[in-house]
PDB file of N, CA and C in Angstrom:
ATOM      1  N   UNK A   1       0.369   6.672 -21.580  1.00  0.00           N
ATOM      2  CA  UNK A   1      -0.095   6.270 -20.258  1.00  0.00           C
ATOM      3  C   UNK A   1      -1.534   6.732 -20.094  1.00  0.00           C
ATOM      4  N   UNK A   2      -2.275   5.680 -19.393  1.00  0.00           N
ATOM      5  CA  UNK A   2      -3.903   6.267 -19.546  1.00  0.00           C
ATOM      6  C   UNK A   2      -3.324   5.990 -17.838  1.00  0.00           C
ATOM      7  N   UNK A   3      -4.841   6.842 -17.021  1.00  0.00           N
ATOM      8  CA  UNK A   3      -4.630   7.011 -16.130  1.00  0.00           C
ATOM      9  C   UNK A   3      -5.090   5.542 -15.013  1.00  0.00           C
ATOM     10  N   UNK A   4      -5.659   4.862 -16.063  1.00  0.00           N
ATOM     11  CA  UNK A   4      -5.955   3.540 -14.776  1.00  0.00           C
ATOM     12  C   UNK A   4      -4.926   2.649 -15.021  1.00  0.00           C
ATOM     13  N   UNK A   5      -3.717   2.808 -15.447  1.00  0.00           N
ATOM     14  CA  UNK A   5      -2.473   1.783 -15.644  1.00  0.00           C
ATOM     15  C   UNK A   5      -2.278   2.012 -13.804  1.00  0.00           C
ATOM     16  N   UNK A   6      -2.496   2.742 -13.446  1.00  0.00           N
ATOM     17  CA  UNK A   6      -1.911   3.592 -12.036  1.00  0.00           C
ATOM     18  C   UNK A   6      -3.243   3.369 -11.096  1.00  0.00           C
ATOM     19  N   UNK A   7      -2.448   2.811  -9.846  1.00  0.00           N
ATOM     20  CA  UNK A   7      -3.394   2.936  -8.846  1.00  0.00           C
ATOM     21  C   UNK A   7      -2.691   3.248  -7.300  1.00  0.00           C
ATOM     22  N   UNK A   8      -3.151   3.896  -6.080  1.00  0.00           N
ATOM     23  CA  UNK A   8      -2.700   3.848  -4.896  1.00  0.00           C
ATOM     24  C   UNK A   8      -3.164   2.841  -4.431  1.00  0.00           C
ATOM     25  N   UNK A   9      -2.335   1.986  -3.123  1.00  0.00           N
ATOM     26  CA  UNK A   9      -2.834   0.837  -2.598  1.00  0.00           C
ATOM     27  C   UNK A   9      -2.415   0.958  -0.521  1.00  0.00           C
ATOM     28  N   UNK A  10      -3.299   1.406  -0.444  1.00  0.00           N
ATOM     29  CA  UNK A  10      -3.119   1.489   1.185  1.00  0.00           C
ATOM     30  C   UNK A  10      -2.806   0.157   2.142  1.00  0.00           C
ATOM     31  N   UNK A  11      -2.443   0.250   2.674  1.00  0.00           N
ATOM     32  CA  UNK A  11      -1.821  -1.123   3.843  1.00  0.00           C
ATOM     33  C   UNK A  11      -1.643   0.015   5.341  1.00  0.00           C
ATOM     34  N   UNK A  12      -2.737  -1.052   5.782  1.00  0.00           N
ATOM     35  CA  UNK A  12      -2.575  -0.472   7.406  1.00  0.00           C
ATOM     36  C   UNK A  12      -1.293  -1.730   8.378  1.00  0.00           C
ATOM     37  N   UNK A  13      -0.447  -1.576   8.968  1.00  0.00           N
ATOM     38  CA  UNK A  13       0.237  -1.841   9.639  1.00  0.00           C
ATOM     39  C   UNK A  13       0.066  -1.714  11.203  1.00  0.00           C
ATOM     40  N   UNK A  14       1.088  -3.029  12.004  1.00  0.00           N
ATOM     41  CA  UNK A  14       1.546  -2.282  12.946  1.00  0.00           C
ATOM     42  C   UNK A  14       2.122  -1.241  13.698  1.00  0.00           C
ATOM     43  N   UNK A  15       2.743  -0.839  13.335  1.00  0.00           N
ATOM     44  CA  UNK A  15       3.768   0.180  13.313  1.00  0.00           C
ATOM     45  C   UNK A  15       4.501   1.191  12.339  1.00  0.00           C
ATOM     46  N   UNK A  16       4.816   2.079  12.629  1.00  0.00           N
ATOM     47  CA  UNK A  16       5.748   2.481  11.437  1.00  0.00           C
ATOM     48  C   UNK A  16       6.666   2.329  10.602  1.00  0.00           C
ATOM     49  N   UNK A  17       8.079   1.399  11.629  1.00  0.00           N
ATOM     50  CA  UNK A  17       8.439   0.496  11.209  1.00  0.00           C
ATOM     51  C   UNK A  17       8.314  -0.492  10.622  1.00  0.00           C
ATOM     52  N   UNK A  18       7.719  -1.565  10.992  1.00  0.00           N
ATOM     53  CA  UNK A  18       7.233  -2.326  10.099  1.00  0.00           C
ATOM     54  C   UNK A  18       6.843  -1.905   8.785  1.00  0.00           C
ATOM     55  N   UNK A  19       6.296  -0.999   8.565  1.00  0.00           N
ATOM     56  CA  UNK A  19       6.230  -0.616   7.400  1.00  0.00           C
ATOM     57  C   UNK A  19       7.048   0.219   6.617  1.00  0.00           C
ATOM     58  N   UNK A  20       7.716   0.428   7.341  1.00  0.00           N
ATOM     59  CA  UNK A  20       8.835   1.287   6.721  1.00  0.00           C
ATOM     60  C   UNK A  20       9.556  -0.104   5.953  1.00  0.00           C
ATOM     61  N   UNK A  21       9.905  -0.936   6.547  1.00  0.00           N
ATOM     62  CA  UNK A  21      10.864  -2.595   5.729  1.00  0.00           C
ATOM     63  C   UNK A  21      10.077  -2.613   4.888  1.00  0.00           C
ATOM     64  N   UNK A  22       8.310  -3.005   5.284  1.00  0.00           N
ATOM     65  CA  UNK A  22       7.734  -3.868   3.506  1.00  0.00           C
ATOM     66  C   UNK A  22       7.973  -3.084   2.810  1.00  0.00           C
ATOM     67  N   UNK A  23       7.775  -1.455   3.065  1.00  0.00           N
ATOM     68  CA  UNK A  23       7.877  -0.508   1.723  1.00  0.00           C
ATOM     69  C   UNK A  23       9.069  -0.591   1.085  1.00  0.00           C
ATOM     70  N   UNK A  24       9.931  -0.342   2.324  1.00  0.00           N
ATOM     71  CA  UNK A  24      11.485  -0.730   1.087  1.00  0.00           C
ATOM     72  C   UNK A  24      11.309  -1.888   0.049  1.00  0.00           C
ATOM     73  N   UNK A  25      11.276  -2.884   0.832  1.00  0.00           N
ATOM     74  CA  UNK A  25      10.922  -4.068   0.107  1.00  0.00           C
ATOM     75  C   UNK A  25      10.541  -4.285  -1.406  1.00  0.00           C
ATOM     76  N   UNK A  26       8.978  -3.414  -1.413  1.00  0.00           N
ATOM     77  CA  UNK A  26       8.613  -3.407  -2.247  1.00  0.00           C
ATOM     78  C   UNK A  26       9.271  -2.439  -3.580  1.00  0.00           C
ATOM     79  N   UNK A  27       9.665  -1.278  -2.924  1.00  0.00           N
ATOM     80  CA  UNK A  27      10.252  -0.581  -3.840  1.00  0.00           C
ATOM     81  C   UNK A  27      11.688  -1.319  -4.368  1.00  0.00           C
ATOM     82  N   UNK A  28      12.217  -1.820  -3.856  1.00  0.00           N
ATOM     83  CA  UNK A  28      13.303  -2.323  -4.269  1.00  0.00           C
ATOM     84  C   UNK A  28      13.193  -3.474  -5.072  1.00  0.00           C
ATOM     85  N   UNK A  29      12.193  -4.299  -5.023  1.00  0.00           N
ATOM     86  CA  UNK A  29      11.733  -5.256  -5.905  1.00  0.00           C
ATOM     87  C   UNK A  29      10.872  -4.478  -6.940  1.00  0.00           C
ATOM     88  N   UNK A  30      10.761  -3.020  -6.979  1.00  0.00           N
ATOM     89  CA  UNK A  30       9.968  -2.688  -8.305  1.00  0.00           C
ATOM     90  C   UNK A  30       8.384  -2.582  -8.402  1.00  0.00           C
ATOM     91  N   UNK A  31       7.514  -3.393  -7.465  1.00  0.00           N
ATOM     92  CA  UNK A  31       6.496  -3.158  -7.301  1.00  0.00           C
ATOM     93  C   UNK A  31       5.887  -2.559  -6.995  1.00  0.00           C
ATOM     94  N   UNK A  32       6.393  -0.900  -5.796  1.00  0.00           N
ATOM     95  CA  UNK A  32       5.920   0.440  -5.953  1.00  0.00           C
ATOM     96  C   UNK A  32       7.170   1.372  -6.381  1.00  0.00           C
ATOM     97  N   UNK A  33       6.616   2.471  -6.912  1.00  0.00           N
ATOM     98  CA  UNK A  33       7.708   3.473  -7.113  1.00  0.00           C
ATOM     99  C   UNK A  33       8.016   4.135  -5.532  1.00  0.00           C
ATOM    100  N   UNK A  34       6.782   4.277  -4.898  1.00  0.00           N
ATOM    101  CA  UNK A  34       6.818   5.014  -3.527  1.00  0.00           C
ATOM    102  C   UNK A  34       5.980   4.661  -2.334  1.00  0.00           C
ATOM    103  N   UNK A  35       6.278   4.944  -1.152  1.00  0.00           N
ATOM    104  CA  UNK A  35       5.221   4.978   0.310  1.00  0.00           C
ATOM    105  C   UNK A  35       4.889   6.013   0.581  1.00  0.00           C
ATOM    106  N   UNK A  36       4.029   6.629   1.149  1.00  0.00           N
ATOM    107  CA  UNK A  36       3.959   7.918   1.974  1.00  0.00           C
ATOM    108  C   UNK A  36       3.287   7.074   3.328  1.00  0.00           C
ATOM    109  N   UNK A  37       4.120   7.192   4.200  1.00  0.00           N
ATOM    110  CA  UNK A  37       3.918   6.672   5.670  1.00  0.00           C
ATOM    111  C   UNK A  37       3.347   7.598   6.249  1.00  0.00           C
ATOM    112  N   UNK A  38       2.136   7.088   6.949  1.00  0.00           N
ATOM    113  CA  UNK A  38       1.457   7.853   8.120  1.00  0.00           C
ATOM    114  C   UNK A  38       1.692   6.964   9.418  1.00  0.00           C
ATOM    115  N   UNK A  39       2.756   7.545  10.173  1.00  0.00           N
ATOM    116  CA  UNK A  39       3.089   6.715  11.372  1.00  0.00           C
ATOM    117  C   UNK A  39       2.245   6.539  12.292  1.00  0.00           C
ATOM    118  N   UNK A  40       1.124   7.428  12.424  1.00  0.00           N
ATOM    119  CA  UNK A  40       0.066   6.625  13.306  1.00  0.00           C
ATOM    120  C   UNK A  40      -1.347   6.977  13.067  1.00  0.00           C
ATOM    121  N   UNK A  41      -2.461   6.003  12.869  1.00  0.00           N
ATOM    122  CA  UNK A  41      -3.836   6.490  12.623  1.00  0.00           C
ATOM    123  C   UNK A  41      -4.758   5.677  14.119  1.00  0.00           C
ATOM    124  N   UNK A  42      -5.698   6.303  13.887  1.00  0.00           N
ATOM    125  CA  UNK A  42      -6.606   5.058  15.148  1.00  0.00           C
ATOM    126  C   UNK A  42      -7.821   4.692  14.118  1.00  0.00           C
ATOM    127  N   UNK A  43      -7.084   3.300  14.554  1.00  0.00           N
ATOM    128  CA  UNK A  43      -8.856   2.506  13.437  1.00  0.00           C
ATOM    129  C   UNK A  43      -9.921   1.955  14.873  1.00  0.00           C
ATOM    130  N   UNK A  44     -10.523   1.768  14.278  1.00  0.00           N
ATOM    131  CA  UNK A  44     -11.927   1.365  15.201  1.00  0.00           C
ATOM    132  C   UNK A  44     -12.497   0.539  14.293  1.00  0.00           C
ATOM    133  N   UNK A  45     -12.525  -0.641  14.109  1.00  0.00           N
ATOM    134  CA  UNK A  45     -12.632  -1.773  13.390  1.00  0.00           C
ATOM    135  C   UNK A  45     -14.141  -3.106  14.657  1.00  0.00           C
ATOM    136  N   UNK A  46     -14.460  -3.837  13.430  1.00  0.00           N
ATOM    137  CA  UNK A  46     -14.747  -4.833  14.279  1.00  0.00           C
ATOM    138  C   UNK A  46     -14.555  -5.768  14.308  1.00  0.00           C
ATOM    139  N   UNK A  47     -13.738  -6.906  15.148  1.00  0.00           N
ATOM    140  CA  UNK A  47     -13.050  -8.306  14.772  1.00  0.00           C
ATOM    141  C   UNK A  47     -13.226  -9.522  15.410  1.00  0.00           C
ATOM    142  N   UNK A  48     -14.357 -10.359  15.042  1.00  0.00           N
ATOM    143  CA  UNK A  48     -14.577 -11.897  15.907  1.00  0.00           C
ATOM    144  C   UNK A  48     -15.185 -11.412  17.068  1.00  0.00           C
ATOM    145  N   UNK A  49     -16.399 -10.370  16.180  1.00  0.00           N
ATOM    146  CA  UNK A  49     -17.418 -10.390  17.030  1.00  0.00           C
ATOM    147  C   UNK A  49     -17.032  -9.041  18.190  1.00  0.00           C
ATOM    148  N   UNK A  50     -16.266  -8.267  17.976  1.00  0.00           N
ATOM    149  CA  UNK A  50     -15.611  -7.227  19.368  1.00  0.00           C
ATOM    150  C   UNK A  50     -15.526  -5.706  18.514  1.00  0.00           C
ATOM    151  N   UNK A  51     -16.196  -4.954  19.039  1.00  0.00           N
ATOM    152  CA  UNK A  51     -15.124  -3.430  18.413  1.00  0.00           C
ATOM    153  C   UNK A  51     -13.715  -3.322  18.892  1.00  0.00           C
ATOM    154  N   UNK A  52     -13.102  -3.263  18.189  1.00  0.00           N
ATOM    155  CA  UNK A  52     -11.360  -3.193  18.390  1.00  0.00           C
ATOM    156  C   UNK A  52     -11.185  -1.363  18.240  1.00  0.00           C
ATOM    157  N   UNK A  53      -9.976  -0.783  19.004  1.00  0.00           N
ATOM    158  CA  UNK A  53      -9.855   0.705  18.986  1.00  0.00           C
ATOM    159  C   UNK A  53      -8.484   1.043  18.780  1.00  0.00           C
ATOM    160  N   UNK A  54      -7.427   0.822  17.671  1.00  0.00           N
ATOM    161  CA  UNK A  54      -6.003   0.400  17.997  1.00  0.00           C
ATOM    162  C   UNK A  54      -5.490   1.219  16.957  1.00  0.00           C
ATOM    163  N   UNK A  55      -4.429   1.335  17.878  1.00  0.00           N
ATOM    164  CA  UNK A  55      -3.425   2.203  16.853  1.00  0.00           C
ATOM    165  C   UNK A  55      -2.397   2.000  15.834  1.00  0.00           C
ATOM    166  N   UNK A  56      -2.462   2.236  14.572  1.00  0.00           N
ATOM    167  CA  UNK A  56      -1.847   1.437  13.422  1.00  0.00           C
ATOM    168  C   UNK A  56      -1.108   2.543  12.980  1.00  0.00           C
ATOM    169  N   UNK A  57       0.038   2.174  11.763  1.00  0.00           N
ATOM    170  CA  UNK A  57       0.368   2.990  10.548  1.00  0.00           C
ATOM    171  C   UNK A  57      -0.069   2.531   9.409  1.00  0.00           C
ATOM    172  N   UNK A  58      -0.222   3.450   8.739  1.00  0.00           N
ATOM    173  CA  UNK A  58      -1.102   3.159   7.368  1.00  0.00           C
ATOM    174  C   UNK A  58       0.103   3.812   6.307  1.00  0.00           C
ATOM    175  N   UNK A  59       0.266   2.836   4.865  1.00  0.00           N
ATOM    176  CA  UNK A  59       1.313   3.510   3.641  1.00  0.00           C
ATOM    177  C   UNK A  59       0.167   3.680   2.882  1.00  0.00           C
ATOM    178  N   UNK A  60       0.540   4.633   1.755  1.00  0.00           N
ATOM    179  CA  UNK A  60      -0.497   4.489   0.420  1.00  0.00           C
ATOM    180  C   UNK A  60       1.195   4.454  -0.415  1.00  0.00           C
ATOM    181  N   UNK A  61       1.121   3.383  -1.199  1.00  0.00           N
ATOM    182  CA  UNK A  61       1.857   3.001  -2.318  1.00  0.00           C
ATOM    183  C   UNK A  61       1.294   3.525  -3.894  1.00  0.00           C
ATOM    184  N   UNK A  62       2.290   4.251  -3.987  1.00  0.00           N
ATOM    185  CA  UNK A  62       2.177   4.774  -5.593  1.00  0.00           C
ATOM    186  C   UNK A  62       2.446   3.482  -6.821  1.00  0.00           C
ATOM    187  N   UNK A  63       1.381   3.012  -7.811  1.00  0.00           N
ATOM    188  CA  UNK A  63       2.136   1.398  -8.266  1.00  0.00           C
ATOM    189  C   UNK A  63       1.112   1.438  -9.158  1.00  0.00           C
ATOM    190  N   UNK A  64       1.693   1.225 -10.586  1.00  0.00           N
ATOM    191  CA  UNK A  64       1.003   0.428 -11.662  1.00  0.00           C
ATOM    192  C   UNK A  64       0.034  -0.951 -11.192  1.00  0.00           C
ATOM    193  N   UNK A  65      -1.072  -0.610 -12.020  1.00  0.00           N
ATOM    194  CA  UNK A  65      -2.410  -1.598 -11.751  1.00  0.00           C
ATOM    195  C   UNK A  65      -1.826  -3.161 -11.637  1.00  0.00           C
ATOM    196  N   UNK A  66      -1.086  -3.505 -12.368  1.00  0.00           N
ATOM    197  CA  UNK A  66      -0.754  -4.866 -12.634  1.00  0.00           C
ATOM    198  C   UNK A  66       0.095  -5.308 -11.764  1.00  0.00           C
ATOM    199  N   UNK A  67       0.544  -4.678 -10.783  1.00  0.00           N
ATOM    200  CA  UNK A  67       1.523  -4.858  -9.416  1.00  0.00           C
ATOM    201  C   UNK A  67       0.304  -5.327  -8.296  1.00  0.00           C
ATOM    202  N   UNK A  68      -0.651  -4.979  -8.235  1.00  0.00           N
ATOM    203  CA  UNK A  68      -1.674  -5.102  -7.333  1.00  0.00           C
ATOM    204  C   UNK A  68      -1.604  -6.412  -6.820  1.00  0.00           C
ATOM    205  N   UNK A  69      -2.058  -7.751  -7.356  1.00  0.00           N
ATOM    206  CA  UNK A  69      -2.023  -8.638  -6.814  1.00  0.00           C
ATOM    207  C   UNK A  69      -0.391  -9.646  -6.729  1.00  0.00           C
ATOM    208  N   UNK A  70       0.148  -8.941  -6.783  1.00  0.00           N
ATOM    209  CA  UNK A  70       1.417  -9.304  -6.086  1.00  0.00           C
ATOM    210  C   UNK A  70       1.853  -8.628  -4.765  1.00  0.00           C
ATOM    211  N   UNK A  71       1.648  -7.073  -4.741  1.00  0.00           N
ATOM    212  CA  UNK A  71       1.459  -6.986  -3.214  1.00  0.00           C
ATOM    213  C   UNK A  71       0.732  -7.400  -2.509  1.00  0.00           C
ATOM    214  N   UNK A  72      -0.501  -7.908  -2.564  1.00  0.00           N
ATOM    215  CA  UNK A  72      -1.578  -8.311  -2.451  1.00  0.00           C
ATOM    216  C   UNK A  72      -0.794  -9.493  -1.618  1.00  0.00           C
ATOM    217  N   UNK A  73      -0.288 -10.506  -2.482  1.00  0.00           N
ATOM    218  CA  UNK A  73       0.323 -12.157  -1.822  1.00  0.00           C
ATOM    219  C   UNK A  73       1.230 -11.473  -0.975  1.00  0.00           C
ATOM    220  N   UNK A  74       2.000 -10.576  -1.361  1.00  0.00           N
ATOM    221  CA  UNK A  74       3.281 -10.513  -0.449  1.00  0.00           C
ATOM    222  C   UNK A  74       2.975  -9.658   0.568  1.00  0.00           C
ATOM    223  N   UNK A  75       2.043  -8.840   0.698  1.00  0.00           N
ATOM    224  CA  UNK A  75       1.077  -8.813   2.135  1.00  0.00           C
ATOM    225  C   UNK A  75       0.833  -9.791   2.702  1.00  0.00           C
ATOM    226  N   UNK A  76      -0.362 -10.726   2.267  1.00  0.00           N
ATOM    227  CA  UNK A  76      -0.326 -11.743   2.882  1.00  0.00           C
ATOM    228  C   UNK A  76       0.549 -12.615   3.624  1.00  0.00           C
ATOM    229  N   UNK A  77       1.347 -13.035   2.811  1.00  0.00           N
ATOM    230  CA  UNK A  77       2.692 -13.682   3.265  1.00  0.00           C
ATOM    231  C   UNK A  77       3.273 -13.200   4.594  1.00  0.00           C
ATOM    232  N   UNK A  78       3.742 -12.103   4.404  1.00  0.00           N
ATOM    233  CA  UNK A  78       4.477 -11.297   5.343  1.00  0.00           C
ATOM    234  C   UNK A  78       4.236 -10.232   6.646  1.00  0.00           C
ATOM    235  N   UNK A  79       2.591 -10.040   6.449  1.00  0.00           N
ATOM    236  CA  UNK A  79       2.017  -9.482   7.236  1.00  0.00           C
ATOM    237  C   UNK A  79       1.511 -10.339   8.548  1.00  0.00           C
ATOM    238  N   UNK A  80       2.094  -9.272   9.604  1.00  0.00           N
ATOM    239  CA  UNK A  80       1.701 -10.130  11.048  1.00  0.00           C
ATOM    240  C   UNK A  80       0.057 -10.263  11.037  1.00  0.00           C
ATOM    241  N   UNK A  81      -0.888  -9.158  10.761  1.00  0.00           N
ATOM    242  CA  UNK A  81      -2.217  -9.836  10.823  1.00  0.00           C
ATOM    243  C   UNK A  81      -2.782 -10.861  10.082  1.00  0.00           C
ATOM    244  N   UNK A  82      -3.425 -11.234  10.616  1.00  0.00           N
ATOM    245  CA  UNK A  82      -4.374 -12.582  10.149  1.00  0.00           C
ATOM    246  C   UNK A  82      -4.732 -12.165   8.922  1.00  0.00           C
ATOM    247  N   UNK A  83      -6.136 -11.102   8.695  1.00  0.00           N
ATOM    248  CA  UNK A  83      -5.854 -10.391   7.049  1.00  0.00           C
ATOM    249  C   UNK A  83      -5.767  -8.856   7.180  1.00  0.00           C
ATOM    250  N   UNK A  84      -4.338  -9.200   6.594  1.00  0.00           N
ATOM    251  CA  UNK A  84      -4.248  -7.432   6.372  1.00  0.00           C
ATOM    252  C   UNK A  84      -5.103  -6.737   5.516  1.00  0.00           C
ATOM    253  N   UNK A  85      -5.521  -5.408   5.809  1.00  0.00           N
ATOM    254  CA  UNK A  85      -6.063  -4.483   5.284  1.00  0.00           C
ATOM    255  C   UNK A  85      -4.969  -3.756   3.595  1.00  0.00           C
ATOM    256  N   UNK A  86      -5.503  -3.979   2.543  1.00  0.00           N
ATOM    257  CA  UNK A  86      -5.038  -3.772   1.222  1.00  0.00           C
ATOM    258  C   UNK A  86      -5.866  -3.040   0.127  1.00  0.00           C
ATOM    259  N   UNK A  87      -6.258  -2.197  -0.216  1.00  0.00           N
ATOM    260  CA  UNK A  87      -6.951  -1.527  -0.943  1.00  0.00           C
ATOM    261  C   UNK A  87      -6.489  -0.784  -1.722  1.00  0.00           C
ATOM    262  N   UNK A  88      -6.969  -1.286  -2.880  1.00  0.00           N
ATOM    263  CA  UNK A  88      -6.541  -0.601  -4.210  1.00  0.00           C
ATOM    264  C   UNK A  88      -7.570   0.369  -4.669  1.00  0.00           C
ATOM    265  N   UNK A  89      -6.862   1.935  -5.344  1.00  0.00           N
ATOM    266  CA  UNK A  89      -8.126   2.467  -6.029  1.00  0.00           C
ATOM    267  C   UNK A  89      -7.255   3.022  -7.127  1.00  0.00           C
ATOM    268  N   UNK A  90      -8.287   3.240  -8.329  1.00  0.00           N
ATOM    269  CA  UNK A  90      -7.427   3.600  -9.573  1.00  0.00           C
ATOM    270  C   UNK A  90      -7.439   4.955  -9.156  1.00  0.00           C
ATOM    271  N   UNK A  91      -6.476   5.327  -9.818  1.00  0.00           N
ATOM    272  CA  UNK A  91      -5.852   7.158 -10.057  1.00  0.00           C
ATOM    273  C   UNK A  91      -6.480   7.759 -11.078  1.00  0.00           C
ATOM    274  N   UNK A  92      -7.464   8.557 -10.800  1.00  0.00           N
ATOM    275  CA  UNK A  92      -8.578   8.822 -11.868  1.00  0.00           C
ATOM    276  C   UNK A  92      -7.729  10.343 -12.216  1.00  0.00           C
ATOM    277  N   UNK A  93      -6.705  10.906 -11.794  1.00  0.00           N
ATOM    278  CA  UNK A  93      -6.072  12.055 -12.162  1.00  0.00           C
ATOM    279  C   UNK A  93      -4.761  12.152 -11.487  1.00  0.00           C
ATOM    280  N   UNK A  94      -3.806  12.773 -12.583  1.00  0.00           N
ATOM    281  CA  UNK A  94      -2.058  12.689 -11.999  1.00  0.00           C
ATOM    282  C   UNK A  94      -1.624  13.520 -13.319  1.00  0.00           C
ATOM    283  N   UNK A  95      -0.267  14.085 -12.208  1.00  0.00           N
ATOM    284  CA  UNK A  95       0.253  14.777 -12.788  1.00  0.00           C
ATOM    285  C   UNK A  95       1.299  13.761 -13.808  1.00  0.00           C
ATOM    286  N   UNK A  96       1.390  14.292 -15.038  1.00  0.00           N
ATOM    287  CA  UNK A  96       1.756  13.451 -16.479  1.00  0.00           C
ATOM    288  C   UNK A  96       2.972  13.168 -15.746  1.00  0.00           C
ATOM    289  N   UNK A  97       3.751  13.802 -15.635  1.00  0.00           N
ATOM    290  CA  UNK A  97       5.313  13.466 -15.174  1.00  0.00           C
ATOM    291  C   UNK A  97       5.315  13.039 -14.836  1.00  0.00           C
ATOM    292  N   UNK A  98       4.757  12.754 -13.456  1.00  0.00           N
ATOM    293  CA  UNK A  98       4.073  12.162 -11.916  1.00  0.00           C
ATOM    294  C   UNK A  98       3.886  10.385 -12.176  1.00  0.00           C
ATOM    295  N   UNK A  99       3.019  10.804 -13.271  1.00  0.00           N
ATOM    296  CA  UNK A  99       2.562   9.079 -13.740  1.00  0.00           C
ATOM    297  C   UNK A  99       3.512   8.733 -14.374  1.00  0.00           C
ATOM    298  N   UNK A 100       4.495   9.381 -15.397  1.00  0.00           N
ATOM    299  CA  UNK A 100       5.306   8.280 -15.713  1.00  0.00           C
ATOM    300  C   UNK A 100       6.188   7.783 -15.150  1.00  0.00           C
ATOM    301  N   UNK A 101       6.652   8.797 -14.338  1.00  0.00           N
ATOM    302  CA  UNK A 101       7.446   8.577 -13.394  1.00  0.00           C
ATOM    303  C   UNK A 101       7.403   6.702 -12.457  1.00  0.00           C
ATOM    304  N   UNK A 102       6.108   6.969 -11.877  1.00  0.00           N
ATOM    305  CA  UNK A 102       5.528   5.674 -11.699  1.00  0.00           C
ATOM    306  C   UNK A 102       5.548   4.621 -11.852  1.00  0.00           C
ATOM    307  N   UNK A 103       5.320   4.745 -13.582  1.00  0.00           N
ATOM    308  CA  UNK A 103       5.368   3.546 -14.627  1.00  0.00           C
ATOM    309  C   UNK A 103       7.130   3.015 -14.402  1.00  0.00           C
ATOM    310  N   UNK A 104       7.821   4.307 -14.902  1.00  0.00           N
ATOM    311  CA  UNK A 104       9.488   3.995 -15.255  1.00  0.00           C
ATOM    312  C   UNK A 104       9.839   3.410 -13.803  1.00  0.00           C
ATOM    313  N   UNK A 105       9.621   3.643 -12.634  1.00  0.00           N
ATOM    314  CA  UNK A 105      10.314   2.989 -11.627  1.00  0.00           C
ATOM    315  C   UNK A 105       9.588   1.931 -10.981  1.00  0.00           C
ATOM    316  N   UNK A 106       8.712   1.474 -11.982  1.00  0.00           N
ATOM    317  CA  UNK A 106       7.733   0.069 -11.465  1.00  0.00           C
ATOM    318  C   UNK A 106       7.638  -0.865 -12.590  1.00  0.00           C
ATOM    319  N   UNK A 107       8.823  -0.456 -13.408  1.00  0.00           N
ATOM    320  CA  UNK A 107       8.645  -1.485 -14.385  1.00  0.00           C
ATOM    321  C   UNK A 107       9.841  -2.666 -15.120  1.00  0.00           C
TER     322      UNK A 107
END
């Protein structure tokens, strides 16, 4: 395992809920091993021209690189915003176990 097979991928949400389902979702279809839910952040965004000030939940998904653009669609798809917020960054360091761990339940 090299360490950019692995990346976290954040998704800001409505709610906590809501994100609590896609994450199952996803884990159960294999495409993350894990969520860590932050049930509430405040973004301050700007949208069609307005500063927006709203309160979201945000996951970071633990998930092999090559899963990316499949959450990616199935964000899209399934997400109530117009475009959801999705960001991938590689895992430039992890614990060995940690990562395979990763790999074995995302693959």
């Amino acid at each position: 395992m090299s360490d950019s097979d692995l990346v976290d991928v954040t998704i800001s949400g409505p709610d906590e809920e809501w994100l609590a389902e896609f994450t199952r979702r996803l884990v159960t279809d294999r495409l993350a091993a894990c969520g860590n839910i932050h049930p509430e952040v405040r973004s301050i965004y700007r949208w069609e021209g307005e500063v927006e000030d709203a309160s979201e939940a945000v996951v970071v998904l633990h998930t092999r690189a090559s899963h990316v653009d499949a959450i990616i669609e199935r964000a899209n798809s399934e997400h109530p915003d117009e475009v959801p917020q999705v960001v991938a960054v590689p895992v430039t360091g992890v614990n060995p176990a940690y990562g395979e761990w990763i790999l074995a339940e995302t693959s």
